[in-house]
C-alpha atoms as a PDB file:
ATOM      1  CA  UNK A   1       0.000   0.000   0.000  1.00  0.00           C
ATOM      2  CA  UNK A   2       2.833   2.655   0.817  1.00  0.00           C
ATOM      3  CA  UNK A   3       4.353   1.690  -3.131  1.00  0.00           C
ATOM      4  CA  UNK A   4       1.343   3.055  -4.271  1.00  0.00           C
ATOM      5  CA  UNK A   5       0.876   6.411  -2.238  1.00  0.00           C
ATOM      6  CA  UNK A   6       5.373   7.317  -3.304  1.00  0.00           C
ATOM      7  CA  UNK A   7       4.114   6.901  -6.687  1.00  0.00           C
ATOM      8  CA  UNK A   8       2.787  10.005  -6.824  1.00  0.00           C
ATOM      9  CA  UNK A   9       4.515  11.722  -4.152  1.00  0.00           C
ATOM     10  CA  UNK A  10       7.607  10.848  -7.189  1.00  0.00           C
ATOM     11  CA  UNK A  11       5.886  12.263 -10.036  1.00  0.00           C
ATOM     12  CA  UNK A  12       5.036  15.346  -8.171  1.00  0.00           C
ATOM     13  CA  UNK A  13       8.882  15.782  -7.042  1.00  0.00           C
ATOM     14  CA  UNK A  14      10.046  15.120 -10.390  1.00  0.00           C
ATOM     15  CA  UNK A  15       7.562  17.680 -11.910  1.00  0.00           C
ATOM     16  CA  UNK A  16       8.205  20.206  -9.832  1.00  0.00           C
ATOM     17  CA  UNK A  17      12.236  19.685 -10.253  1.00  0.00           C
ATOM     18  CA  UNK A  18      11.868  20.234 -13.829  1.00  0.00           C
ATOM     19  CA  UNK A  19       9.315  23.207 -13.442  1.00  0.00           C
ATOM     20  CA  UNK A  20      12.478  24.573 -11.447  1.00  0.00           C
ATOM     21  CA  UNK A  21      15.341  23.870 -13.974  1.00  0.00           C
ATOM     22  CA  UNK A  22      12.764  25.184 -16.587  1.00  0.00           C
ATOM     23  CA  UNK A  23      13.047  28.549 -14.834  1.00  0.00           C
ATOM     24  CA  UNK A  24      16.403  28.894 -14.160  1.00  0.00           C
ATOM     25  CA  UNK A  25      17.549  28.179 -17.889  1.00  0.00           C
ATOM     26  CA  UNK A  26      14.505  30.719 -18.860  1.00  0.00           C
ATOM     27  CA  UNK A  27      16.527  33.106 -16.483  1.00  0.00           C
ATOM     28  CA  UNK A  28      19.963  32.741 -16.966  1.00  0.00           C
ATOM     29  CA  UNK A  29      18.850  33.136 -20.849  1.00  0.00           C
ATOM     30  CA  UNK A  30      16.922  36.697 -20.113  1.00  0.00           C
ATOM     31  CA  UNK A  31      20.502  37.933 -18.488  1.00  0.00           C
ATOM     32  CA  UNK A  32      22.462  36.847 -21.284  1.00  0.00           C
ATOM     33  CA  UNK A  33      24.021  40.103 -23.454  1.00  0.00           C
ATOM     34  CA  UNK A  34      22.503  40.703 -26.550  1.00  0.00           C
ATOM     35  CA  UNK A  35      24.733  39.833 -29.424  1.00  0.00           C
ATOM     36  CA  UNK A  36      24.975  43.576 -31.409  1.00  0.00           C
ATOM     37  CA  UNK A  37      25.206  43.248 -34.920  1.00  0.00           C
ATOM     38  CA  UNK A  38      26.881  46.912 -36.359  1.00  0.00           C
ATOM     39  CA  UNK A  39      28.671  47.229 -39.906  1.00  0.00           C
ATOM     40  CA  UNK A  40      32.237  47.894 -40.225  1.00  0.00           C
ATOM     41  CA  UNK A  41      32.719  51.317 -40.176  1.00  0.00           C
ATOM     42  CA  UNK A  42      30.477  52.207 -37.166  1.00  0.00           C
ATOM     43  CA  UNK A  43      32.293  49.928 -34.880  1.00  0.00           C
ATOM     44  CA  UNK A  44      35.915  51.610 -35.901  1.00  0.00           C
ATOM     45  CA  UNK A  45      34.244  55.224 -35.759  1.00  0.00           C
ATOM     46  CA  UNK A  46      33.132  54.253 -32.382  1.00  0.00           C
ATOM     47  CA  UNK A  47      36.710  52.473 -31.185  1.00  0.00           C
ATOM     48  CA  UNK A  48      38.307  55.462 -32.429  1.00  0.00           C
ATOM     49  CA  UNK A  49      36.137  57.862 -31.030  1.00  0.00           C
ATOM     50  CA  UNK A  50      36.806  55.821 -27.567  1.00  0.00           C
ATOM     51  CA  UNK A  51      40.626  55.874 -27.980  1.00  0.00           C
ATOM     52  CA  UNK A  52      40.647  59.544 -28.492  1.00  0.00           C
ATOM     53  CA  UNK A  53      38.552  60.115 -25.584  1.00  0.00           C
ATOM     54  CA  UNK A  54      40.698  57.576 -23.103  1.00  0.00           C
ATOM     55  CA  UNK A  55      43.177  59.382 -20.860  1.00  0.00           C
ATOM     56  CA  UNK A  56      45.699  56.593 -21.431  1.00  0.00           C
ATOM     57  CA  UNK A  57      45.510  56.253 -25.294  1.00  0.00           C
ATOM     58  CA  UNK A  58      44.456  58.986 -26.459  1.00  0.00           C
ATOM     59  CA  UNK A  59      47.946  60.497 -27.599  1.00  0.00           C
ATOM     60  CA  UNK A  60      48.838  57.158 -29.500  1.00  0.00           C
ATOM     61  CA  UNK A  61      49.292  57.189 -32.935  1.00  0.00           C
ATOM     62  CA  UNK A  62      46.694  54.041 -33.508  1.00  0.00           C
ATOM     63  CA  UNK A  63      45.420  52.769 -36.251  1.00  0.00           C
ATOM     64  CA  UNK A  64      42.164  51.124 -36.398  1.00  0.00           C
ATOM     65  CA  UNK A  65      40.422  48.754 -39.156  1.00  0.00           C
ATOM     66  CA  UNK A  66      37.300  46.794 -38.778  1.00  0.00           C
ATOM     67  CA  UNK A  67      36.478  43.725 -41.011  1.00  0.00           C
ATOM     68  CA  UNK A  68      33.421  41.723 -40.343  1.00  0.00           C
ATOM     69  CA  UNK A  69      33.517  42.494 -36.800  1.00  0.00           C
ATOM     70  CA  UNK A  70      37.393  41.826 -35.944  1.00  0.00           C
ATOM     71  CA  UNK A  71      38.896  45.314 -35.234  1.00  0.00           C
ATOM     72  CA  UNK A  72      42.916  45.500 -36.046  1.00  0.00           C
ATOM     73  CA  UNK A  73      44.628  47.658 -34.300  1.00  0.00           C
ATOM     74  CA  UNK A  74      48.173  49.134 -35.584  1.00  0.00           C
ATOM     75  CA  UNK A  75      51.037  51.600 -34.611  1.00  0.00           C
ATOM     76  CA  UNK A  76      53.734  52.553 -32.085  1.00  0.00           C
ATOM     77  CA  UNK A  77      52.936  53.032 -28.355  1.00  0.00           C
ATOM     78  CA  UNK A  78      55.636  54.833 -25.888  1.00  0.00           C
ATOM     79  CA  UNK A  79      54.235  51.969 -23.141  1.00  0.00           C
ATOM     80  CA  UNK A  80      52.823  48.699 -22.888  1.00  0.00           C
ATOM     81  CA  UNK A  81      49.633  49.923 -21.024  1.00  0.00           C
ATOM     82  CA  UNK A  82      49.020  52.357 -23.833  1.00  0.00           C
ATOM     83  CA  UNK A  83      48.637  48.782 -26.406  1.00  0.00           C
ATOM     84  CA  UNK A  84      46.803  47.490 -23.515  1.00  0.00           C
ATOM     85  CA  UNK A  85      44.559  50.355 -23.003  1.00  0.00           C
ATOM     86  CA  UNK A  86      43.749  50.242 -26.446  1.00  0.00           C
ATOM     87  CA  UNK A  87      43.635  46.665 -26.886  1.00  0.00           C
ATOM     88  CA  UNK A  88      41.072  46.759 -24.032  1.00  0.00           C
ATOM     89  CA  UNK A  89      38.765  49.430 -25.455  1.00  0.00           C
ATOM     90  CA  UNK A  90      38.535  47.989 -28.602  1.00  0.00           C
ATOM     91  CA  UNK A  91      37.311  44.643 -27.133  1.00  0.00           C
ATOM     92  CA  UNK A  92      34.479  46.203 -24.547  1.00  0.00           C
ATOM     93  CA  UNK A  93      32.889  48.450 -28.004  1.00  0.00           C
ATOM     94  CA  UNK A  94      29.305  47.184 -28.839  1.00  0.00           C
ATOM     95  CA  UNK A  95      29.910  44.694 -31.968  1.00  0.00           C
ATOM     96  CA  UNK A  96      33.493  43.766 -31.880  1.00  0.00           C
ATOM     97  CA  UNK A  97      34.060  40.169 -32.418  1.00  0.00           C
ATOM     98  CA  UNK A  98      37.622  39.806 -31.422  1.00  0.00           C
ATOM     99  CA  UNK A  99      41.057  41.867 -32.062  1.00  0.00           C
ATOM    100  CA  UNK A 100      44.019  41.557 -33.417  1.00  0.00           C
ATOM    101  CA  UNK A 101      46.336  43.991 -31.797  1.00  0.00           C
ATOM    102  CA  UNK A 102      49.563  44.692 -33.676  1.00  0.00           C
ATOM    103  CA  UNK A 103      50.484  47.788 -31.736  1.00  0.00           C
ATOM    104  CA  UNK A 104      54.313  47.781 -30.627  1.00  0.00           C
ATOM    105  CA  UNK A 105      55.742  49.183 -27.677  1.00  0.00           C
ATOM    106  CA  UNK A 106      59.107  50.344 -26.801  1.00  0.00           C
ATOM    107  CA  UNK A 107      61.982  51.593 -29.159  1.00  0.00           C
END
């Protein structure tokens, strides 16, 4: 007699630990950043725009190129933290895929 009453004391467990899971993927999929699609030439306007106005880089003779959402960065830095500066701003603009940084540093 006790078999039968688990039964669906089970089901309801199991139900209700799915219901649970259900809402925490729904969740954790609301919080996720959108993925920004931008062309070309806004995002290195934009990473430009952000080097000139960074207190670290924004002396640097940088170059910057954007092609299909991979931003290349060129030039010659007095520092290390200028090409990191740089490297970093690039990364955190809306649409940037990844970066290849070719700055160099040093004489």
């Amino acid at each position: 007699m006790r078999a039968m009453r688990s039964a669906p004391h089970c089901a309801r467990k199991i139900a209700l630990s799915m219901a649970v899971a259900a809402a925490i993927s729904a969740i954790g999929c609301a919080t996720q950043q959108p993925i920004v699609a931008r062309d070309d030439s806004a995002i290195t306007n934009e990473v430009r725009a952000r080097l000139n106005a960074d207190p670290v880089a924004n002396d640097a003779k940088i170059t910057v190129a954007t092609k299909e959402g991979k931003v290349f960065l060129g030039g010659h830095v007095a520092t290390d933290a200028v090409r990191d500066s740089a490297e970093r701003i690039a990364h955190e603009t809306p649409g940037v895929h990844s970066v290849d940084n070719s700055i160099r540093f040093g004489n």
